[in-house]
Structure formats: C-alpha cells, structure tokens
Protein backbone atom coordinates (compact mmCIF):
# COMPACT_ATOMS: atom_id res chain seq x y z
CA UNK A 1 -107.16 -73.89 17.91
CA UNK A 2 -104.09 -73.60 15.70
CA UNK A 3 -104.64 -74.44 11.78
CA UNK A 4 -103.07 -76.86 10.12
CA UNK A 5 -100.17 -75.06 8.43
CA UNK A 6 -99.30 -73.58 12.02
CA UNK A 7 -99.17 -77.03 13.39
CA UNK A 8 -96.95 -78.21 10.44
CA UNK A 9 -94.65 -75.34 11.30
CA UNK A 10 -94.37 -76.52 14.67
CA UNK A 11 -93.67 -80.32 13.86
CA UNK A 12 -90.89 -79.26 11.36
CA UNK A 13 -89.38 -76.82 13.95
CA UNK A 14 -89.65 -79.07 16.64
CA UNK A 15 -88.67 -82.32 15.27
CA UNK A 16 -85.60 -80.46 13.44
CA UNK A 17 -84.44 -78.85 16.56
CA UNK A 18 -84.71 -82.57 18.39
CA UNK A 19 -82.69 -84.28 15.13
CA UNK A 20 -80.24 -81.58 15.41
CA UNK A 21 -79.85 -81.78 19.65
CA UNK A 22 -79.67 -86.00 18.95
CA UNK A 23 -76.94 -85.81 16.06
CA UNK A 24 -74.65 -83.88 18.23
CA UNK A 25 -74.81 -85.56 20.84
CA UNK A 26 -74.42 -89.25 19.16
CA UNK A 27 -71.54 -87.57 16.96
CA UNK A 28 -69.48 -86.39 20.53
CA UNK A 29 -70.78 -89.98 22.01
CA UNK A 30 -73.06 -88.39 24.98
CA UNK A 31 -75.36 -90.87 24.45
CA UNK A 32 -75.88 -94.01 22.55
CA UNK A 33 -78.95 -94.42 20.06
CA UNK A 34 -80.44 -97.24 18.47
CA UNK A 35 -79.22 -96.60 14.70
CA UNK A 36 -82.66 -97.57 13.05
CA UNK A 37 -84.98 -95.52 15.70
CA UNK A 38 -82.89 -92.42 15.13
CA UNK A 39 -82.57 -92.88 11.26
CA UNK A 40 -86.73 -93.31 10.96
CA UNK A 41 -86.96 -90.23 13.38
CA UNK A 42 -84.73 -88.25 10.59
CA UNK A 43 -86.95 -89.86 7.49
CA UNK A 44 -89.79 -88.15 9.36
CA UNK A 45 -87.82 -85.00 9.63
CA UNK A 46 -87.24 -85.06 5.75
CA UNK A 47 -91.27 -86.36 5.22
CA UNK A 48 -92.27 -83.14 7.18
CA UNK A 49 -90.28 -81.02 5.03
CA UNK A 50 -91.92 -82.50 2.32
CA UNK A 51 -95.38 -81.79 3.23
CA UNK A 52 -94.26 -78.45 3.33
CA UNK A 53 -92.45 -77.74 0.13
CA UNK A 54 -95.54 -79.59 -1.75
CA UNK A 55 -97.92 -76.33 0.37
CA UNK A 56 -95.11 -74.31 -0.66
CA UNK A 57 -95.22 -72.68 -4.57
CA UNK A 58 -91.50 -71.77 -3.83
CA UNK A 59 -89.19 -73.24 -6.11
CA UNK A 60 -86.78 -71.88 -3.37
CA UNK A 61 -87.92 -74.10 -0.89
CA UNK A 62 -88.29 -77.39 -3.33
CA UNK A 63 -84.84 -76.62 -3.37
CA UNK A 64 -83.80 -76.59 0.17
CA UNK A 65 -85.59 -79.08 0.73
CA UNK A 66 -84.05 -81.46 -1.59
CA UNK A 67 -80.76 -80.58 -0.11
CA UNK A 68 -81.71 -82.24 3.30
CA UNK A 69 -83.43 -84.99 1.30
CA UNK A 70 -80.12 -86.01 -0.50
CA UNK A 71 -77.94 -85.43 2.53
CA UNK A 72 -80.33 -87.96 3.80
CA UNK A 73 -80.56 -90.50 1.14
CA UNK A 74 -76.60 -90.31 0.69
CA UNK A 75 -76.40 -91.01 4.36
CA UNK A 76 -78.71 -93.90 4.35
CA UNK A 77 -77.73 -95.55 0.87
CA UNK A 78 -74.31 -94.40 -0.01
CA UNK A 79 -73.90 -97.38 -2.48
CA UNK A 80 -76.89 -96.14 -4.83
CA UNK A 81 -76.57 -92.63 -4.18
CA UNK A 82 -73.15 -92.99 -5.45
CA UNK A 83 -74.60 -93.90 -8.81
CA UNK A 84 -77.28 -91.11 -9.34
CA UNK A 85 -74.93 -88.42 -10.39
CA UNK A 86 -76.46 -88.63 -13.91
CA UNK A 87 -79.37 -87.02 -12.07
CA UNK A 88 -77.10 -83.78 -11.31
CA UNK A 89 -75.32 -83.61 -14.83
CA UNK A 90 -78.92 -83.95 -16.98
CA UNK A 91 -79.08 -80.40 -15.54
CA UNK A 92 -76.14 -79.38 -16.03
CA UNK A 93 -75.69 -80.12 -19.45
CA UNK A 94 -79.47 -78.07 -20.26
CA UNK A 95 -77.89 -75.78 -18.27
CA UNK A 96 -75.40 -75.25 -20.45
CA UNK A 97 -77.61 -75.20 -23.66
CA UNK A 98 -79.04 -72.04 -22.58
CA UNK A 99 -75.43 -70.28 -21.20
CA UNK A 100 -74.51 -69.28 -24.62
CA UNK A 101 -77.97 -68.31 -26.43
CA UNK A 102 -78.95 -66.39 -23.27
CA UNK A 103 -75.83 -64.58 -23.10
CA UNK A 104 -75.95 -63.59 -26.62
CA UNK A 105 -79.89 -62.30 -27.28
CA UNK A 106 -79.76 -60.26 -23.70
CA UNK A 107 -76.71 -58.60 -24.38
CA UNK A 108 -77.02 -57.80 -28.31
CA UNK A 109 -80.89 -56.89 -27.18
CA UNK A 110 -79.74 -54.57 -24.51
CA UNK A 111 -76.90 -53.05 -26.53
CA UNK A 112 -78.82 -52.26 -29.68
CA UNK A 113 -82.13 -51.93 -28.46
CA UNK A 114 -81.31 -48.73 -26.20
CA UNK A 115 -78.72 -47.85 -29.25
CA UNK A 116 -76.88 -45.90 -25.83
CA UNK A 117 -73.45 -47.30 -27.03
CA UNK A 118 -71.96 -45.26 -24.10
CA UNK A 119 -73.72 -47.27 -21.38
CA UNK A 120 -71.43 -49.98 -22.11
CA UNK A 121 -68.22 -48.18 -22.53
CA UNK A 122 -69.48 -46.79 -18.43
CA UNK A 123 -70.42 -49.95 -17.64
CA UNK A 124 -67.24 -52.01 -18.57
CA UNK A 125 -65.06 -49.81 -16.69
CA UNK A 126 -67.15 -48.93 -13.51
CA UNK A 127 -68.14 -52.76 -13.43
CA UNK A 128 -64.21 -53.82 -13.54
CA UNK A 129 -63.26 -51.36 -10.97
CA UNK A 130 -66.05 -52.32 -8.64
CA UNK A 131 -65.16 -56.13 -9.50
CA UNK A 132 -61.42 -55.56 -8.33
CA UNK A 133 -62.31 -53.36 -5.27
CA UNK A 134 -64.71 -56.26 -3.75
CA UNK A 135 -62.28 -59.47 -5.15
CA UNK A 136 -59.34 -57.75 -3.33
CA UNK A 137 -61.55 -57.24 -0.10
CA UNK A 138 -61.93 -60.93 -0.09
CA UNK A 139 -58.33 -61.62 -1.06
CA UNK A 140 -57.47 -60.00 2.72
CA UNK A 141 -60.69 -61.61 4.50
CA UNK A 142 -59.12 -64.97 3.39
CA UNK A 143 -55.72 -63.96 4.47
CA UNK A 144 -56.66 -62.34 7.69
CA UNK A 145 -58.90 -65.37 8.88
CA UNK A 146 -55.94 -68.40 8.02
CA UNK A 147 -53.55 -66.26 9.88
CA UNK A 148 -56.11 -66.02 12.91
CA UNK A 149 -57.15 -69.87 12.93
CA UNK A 150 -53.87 -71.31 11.68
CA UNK A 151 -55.64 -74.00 10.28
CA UNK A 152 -52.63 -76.02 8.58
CA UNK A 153 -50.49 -75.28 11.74
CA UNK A 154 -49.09 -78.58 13.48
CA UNK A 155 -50.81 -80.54 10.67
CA UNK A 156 -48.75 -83.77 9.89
CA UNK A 157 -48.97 -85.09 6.32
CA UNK A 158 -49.48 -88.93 5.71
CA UNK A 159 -46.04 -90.63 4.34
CA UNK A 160 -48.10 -91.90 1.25
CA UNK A 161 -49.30 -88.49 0.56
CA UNK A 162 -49.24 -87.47 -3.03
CA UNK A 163 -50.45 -84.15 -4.61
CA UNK A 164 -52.53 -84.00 -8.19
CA UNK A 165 -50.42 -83.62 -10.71
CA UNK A 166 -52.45 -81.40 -13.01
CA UNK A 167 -50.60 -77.82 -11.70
CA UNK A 168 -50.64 -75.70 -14.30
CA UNK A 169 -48.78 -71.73 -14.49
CA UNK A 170 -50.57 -68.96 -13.46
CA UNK A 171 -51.99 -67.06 -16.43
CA UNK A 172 -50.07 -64.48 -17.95
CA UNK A 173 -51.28 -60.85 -18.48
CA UNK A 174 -50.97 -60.86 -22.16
CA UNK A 175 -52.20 -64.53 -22.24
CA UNK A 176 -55.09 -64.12 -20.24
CA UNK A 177 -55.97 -60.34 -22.47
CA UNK A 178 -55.30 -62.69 -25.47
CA UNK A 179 -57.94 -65.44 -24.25
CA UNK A 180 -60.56 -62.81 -23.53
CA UNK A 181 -60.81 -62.93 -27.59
CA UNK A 182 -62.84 -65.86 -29.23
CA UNK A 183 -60.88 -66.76 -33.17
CA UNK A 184 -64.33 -68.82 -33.25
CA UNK A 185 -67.69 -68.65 -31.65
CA UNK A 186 -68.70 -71.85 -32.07
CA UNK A 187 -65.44 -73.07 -30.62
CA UNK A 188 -66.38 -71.08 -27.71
CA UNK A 189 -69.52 -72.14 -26.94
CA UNK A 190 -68.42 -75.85 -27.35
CA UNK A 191 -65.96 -74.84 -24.57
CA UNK A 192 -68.03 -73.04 -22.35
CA UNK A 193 -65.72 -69.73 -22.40
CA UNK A 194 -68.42 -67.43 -21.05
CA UNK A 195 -66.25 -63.76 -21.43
CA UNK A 196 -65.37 -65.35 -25.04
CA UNK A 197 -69.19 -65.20 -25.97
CA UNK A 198 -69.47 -61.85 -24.43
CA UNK A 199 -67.02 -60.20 -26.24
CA UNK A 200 -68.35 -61.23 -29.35
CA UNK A 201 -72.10 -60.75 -27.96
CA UNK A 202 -70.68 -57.04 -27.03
CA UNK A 203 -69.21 -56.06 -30.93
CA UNK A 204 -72.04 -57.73 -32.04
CA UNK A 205 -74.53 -55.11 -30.77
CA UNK A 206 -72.42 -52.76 -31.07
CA UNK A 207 -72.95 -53.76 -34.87
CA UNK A 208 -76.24 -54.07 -34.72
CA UNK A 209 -76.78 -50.50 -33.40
CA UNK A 210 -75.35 -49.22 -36.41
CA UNK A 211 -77.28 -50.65 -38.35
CA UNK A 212 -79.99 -48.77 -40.57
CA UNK A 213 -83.57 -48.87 -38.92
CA UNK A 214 -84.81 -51.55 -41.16
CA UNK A 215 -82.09 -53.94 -40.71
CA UNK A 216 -81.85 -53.52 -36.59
CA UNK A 217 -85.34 -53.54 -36.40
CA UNK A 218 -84.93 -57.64 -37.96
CA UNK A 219 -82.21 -57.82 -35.50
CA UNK A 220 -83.78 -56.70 -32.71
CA UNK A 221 -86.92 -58.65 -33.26
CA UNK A 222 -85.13 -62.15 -33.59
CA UNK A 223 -82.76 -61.32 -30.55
CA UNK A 224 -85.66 -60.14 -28.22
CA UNK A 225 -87.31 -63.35 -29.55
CA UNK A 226 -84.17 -65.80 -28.78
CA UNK A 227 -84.47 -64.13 -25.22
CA UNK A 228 -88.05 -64.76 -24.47
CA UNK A 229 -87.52 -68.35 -25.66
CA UNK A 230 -84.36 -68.99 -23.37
CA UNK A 231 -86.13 -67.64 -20.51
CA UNK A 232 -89.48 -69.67 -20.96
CA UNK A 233 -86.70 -72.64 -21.76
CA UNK A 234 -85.21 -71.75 -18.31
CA UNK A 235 -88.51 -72.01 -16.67
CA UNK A 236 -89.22 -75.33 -17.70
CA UNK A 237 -85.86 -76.66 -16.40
CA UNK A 238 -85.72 -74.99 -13.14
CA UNK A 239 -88.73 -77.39 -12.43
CA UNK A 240 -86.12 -80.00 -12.64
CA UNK A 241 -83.96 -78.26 -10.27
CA UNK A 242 -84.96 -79.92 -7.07
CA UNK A 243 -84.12 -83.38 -8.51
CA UNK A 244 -80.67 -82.23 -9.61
CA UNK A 245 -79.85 -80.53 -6.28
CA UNK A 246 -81.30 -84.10 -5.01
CA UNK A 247 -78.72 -86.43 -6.47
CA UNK A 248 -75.98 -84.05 -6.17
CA UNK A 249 -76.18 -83.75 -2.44
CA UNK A 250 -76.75 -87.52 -2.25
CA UNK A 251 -73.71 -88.22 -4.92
CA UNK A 252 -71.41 -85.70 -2.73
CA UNK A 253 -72.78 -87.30 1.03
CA UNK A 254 -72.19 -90.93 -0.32
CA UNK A 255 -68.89 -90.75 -2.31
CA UNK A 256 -67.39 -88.80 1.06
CA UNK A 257 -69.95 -89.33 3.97
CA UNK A 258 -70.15 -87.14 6.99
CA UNK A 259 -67.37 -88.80 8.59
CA UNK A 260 -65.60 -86.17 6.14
CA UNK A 261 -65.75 -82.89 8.19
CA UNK A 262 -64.81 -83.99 11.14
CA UNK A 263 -60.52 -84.41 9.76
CA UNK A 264 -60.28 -80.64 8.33
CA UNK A 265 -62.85 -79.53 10.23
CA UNK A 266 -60.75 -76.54 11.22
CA UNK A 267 -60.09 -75.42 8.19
CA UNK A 268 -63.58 -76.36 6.34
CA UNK A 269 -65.18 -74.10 9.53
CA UNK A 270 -62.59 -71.05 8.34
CA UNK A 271 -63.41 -70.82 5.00
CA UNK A 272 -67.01 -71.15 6.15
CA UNK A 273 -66.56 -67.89 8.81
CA UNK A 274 -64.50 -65.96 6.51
CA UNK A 275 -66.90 -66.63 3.50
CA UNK A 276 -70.01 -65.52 5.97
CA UNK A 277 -67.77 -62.51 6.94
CA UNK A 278 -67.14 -61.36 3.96
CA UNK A 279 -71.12 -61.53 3.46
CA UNK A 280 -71.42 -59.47 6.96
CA UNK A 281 -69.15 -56.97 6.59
CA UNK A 282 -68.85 -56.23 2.75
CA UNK A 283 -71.97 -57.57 0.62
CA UNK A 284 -74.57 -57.27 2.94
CA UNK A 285 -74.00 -53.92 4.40
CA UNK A 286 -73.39 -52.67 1.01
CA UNK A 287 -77.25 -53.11 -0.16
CA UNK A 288 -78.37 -51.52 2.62
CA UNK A 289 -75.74 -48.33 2.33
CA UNK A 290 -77.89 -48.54 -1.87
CA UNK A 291 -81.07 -48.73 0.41
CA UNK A 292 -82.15 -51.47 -0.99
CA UNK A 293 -85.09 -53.74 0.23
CA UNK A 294 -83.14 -56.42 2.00
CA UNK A 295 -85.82 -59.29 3.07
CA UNK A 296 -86.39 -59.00 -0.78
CA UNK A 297 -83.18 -59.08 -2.20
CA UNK A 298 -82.20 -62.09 -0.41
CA UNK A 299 -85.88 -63.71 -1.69
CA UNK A 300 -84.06 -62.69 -5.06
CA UNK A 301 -80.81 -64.24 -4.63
CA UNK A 302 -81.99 -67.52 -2.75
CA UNK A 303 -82.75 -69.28 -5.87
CA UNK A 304 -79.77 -68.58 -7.93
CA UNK A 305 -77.14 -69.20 -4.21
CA UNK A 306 -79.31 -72.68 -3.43
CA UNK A 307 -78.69 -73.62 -7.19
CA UNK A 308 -75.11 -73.00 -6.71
CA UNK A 309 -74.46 -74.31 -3.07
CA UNK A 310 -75.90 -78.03 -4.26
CA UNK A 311 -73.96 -78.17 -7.61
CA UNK A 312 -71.16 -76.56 -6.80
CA UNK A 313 -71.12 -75.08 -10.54
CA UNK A 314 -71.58 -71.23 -11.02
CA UNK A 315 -72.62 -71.80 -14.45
CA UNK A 316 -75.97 -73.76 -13.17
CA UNK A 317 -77.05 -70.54 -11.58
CA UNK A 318 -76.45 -68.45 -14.24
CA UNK A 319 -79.84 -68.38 -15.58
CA UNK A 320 -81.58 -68.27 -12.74
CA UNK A 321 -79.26 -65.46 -11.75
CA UNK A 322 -80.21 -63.47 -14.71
CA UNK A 323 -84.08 -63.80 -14.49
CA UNK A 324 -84.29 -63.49 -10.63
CA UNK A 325 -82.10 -59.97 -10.44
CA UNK A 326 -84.37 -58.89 -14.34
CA UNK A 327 -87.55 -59.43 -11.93
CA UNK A 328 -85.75 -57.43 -8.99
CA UNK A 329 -86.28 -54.26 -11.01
CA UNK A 330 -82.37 -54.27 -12.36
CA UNK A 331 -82.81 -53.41 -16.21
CA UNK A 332 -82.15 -56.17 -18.25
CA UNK A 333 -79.27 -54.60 -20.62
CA UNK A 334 -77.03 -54.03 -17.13
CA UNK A 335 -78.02 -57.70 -15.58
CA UNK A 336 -77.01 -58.99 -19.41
CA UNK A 337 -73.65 -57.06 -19.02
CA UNK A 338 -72.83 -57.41 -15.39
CA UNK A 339 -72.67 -61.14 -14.02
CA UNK A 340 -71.65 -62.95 -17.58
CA UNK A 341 -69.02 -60.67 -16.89
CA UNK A 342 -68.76 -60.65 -13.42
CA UNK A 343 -68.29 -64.63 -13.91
CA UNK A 344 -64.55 -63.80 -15.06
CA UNK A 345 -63.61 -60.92 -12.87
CA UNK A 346 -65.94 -61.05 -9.78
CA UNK A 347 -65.26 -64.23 -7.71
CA UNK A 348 -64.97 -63.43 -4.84
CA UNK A 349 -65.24 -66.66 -3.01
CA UNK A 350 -63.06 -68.18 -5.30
CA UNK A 351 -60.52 -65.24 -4.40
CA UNK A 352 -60.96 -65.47 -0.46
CA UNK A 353 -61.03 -69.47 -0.81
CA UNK A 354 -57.63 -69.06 -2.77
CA UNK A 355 -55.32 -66.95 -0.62
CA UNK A 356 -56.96 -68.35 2.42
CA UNK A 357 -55.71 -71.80 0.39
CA UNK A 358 -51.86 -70.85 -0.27
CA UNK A 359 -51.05 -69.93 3.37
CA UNK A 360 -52.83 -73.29 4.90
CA UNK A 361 -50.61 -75.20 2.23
CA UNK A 362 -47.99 -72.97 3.68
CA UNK A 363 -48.91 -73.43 7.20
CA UNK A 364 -48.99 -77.02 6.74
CA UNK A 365 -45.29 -77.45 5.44
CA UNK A 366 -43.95 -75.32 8.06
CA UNK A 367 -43.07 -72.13 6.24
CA UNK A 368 -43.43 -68.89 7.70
CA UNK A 369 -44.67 -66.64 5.16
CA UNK A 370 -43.91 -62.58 5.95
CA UNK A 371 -47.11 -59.93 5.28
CA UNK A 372 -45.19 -58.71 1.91
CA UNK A 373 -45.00 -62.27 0.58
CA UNK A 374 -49.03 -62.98 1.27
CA UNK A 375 -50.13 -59.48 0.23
CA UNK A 376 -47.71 -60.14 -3.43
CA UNK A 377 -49.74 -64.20 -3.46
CA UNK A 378 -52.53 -61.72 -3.29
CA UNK A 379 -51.78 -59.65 -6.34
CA UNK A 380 -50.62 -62.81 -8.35
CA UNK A 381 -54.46 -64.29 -6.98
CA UNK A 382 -55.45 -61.58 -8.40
CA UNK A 383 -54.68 -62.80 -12.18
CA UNK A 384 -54.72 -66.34 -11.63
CA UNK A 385 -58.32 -66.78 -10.42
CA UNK A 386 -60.39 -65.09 -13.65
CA UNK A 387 -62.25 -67.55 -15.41
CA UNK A 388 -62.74 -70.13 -13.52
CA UNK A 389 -66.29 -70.01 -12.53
CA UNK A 390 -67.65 -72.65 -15.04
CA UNK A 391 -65.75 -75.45 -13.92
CA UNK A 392 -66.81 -76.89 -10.44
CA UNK A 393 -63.37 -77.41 -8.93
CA UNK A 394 -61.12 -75.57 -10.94
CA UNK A 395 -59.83 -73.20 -8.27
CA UNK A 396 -58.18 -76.12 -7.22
CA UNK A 397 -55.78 -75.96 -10.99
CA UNK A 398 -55.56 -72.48 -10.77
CA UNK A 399 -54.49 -72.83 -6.85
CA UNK A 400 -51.42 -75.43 -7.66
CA UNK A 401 -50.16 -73.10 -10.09
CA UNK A 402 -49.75 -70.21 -7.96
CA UNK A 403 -48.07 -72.51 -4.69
CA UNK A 404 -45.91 -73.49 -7.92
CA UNK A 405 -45.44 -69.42 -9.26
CA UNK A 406 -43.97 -69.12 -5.47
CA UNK A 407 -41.99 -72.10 -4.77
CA UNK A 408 -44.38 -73.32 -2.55
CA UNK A 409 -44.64 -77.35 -1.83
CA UNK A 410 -47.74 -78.66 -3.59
CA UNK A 411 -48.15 -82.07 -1.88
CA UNK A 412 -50.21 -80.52 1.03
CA UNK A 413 -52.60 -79.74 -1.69
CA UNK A 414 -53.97 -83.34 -1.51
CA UNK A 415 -55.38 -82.45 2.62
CA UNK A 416 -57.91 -80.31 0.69
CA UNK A 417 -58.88 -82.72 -1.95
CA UNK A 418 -60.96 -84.91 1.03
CA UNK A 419 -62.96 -81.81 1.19
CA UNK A 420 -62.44 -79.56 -1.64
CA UNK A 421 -66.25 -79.90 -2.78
CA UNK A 422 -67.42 -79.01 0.51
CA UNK A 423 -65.66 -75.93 -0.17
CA UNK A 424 -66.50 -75.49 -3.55
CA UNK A 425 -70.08 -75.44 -2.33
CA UNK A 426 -69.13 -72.47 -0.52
CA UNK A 427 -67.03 -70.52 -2.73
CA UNK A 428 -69.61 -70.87 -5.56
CA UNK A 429 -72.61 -69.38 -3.29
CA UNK A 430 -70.53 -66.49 -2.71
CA UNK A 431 -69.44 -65.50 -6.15
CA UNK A 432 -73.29 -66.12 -7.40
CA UNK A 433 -74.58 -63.60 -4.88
CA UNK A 434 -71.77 -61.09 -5.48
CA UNK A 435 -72.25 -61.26 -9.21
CA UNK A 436 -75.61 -60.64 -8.32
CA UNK A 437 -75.34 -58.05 -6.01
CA UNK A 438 -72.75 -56.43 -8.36
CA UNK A 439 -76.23 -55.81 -10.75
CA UNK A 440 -77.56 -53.73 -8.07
CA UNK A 441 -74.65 -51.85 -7.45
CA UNK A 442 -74.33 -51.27 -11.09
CA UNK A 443 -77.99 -50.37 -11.25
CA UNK A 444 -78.12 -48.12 -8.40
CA UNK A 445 -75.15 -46.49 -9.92
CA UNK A 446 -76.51 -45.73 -13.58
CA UNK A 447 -79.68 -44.23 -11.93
CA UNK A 448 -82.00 -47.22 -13.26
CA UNK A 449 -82.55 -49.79 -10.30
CA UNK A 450 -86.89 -50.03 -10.33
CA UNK A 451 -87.33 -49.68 -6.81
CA UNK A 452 -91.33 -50.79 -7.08
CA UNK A 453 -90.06 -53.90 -9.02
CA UNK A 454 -88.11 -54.70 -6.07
CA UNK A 455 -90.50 -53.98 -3.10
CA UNK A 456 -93.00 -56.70 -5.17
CA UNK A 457 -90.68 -59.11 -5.81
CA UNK A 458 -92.02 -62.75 -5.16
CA UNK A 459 -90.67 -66.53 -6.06
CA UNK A 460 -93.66 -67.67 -6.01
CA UNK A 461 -94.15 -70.23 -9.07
C-alpha cells in the first residue's frame, strides 16, 4: 500500500505527463479538445502542484510552482493578469532596498574584518581574468550556434516594420573605466549602479582596515550588524517570492500569450540550446573538474536561477544569490566580492544572447558576415555588454548600439522585441548561476571553499 505522498507523486507525474502529451497534440491539431474539459484538467494539474509545494518547506519549489501557476492564470485570464504586474515590481523595488546596504556591510565586513588587504588585490585580478575567459567562451557558443541554425536566414520583414529608436553607442574604454567611479554614493544607489557601490564599498574597507583597533572594532561591529539585518530582511521577503514570480509569469503569458513562440520559434529554441550548452560544456563540467558536490550545488543555485528566470531581473536574485552560495560553505568576504562584481563583468548569457543577436539581425537583412568580422563584434561585445545586469531588457540598448558601431541595419531588431523577454528569462538564469559558480571557482582557488558546509547544504525553510 503506497502512502500518501507516493501517491501524490504519482498524480503530479502522471497528470503532467498527460497535460503535456494533450497540449502538443491540440497545438499541431492531432486532435480536437473541448477547450473547458482540457483547461479544468490543467487547473487540476496546477491544484496538484499545489498540494505539493504546501508538503514541501522548499522555498525552491513554492517557486516553481508559481511559475506554472501564472503561466496558467495568464493563459486563462489574460485581461486581469495583464494588470497584476504591481505584484512583480512590490518585489522588486524591496529588492532593491537591500542591493545597496547588502553590498556595502558584506564587503567592508569582509575587507576589514580579515584586515588581509591582499586577498582583494588577488581577488580582483584572478576574478576579472576568470570573468573574461568564461564571457568570451559564451561570446563563440552564441556565434557558433546562429551560424549552425541560421535562424534569421530567409526571414522576411513586415513592410510596417520599425526598429526602437533608443540605440545608443557602445561604451567607450575610458568612459566605461570613468563610470566604474561613483562622484556620489547616494547618487548611486538612487541609480542602482551596483560596481559604483562596490568601488566605494572596496576603499571603504580598505579604510576601515587601517584604522586603529578601537575605531575598526566600532566599524566592524555596525557593518557585521547592517549585514545580519539585511539578511534576516532578505528572509522575510523571499517569503513573498512565490507571489512575485506569480504575477510576473502571468503579466508576461497575458501581455504576449503562447501564441508567441511559435513565430521565432527557431531562434527562441537557439538561444535556448546554446544557453543549455554553454551550461553542459563549460559551467557544469567545471564544478565537477573543482570536485564539487553537484546534486548540492544545483540545490544552491535553484533559488537564486528560479528568482531570475520569472523576473527576468538579475538584481532580484542578488540576495538570494549571496546567502545561498554564504550557506554553500563559500566564505562570505569572496561571495561579497565576487558576484556584485561579477554582475558587471560576468554575463555570460547576456554575452552569448548578444553575439548570437548581431548575426540573426545580420542573417535577417541578408548580409554575409566573414569569421574576422563576427570574432571583432565579439571583442566590441566584449565592452559593450558590462553593466547591464540590473535592468531587465537592457541587452536589448546595448545590442542596437553595437549593430549601429558596425553599420549594421537595426530595423530587424524589432523581430526580437515579440520575444525579447522570453529571452531575457534565459539570459538572466545564466549569468545568476555563473556569477554564482564564479564564487566557487574563486573559493576553490584561494584554498577556502568549506567542503562540509557544502555536503549539508539544504533549502529547507
């Protein structure tokens, strides 16, 4: 006699595996369903899941959960799920509350606390030279999987077509270096320039640590404090998570509805491969070359990768990003350096989405670009894509500018804008689990990953 979690178990697999078979076959019209029979036999699927999350004391699996709910709900009711984005930006904006705080008491905490002003100086340049190694990996993963699908090829634009007008140049070297600095920090916070607030966060420990005893002792105290406080803050909000993820999902499904994948599906299903690739044959094998305990480090990055798959917005997983990879045994003054950091130089889905972008918007006006012209996009990609992680969609600025750096046509652009947030999705998943396998990396390489920490992890809550 099977208990009653095993039979739940069964139901969910069973039932999903039967919505699944059903959808496919009504979307390729094999068979024809009454509408209302097969949309109760999904609300069932979603009820199931349900049941389970509420047995479940994994915030994880609220989450996933509440990612087929929405999908769901924006199916089903387009016209109100179109008007619970508020639900989504609540969290974002706490979010953001804690971005800058966080940032600051972890990093002026780690620096000063250890007074080892060398870890940083080996820090910043091992984490920038693993950052461009991995970014550039993904620049040539995007390139080599557009030029195998040939996505844009034989694509024929609308004659009303028109592309944003919001291109803007790529970054300069010595405007970008210039930008890294904040001229004030409240300025910075107000505008969400993460590297800004580490910069300062970085001299300012630096200042702290030469401090006499007495007076980095108050320091250190009142920064350990601040970081305590965001975390328990962090805590409480991530309870809210699940509704967030909720209306997003809905908000996205309803505004666009499904009918949405099935125009680019071609090149929605290469970024998709090529992003999973990338994962295969670079990230993943990479954690186990560190020997690290795999089933757990994905239970460590789940959280933080759900958080950014449903909002689309790097910056929403940020926090969850530091406390999950703290509790993975990475020592807090390297997670504190490594992905606020990392959220400037290491995007790596933002990189592969990017050059695999430029030759589809290529492809798609019918110009043949040579291997020396996509490799030198690459190198201009390079530059162009830092700092955009904190604003959901702004590879999308930063990618009009470079088709503009090259001579490239921009009005192709607007094929993408159907389903850039599909792809955003993507792209944002990626760079939150590279920044977060970066830690490890960095960890492993400094001699101070916990490996017990690790083996015990849970997300249990």
């Amino acid at each position: 006699m099977k208990n009653p979690v095993q039979l739940l178990n069964i139901a969910i697999v069973s039932i999903s595996s039967i919505t699944i078979f059903l959808f496919v076959l009504i979307s390729y019209n094999l068979i024809q369903l009454d509408p209302t029979f097969f949309t109760l036999f999904r609300i069932l699927n979603v009820i199931l899941f349900l049941i389970y999350a509420f047995r479940s004391r994994s915030l994880t699996i609220w989450i996933l959960v509440s990612i087929v709910a929405g999908a769901e709900f924006g199916h089903d009711l387009p016209e109100i799920a179109k008007n619970i984005q508020f639900l989504s930006d609540i969290f974002l904006r706490l979010i953001k509350t804690i971005i800058a705080p966080l940032i600051f008491a972890t990093l002026v905490n780690g620096i000063a606390g250890h007074n080892d002003l060398k870890l940083i100086g080996r820090l910043g340049w091992k984490s920038i030279l693993y950052f461009e190694i991995v970014s550039t990996i993904a620049l040539f993963i995007g390139l080599l999987a557009i030029n195998i699908s040939k996505a844009g090829a034989g694509v024929v634009l609308p004659a009303v077509a028109n592309a944003p007008e919001t291109a803007i140049k790529a970054h300069s070297w010595s405007g970008f270096l210039l930008n890294m600095f904040p001229e004030n920090i409240a300025k910075s916070v107000f505008d969400g320039n993460i590297l800004q607030v580490v910069v300062f966060s970085i001299i300012f420990g630096i200042a702290v640590a030469k401090l006499s005893d007495q007076h980095r002792g108050t320091m250190l105290r009142f920064t350990g404090g601040l970081a305590e406080a965001m975390f328990k803050f962090t805590h409480i909000i991530m309870y809210y998570a699940p509704v967030a993820v909720f209306a997003a999902i809905a908000f996205t499904i309803g505004q666009l509805g499904l009918d949405v994948l099935t125009s680019l599906l071609k090149l929605l299903a290469t970024l998709y491969v090529a992003l999973f690739a990338f994962l295969l044959l670079v990230i993943f094998p990479l954690v186990i070359l560190l020997k690290i305990p795999f089933k757990k480090y994905l239970l460590a990055i789940s959280e933080p990768a759900s958080i950014a798959f449903a909002t689309a917005n790097s910056e929403s997983a940020l926090p969850a990003a530091l406390e999950s990879m703290e509790r993975f045994g990475v020592p807090r003054e390297i997670v504190a350096f490594v992905i606020p950091t990392g959220y400037s130089f290491n995007l790596d889905g933002t990189s592969l989405y990017l050059s695999l972008a430029c030759v589809f918007v290529a492809q798609v006006a019918g110009i043949d670009l040579s291997i020396g012209q996509q490799v030198a996009m690459c190198f201009v990609l390079m530059l162009t894509s830092k700092g955009v992680a904190g604003v959901s969609r702004a590879s999308l600025v930063v990618l009009l500018g470079t088709l503009s750096s090259f001579g490239l046509p921009t009005t192709p652009v607007f094929l993408i804008l159907g389903i850039d947030v599909l792809m955003d999705m993507a792209r944002t998943t990626v760079n939150v689990i590279g920044n977060c396998t970066a830690t490890v990396v960095m960890a492993k390489w400094e001699n101070a990953f916990d490996q017990q920490k690790a083996e015990g992890f849970t997300n249990e809550i």
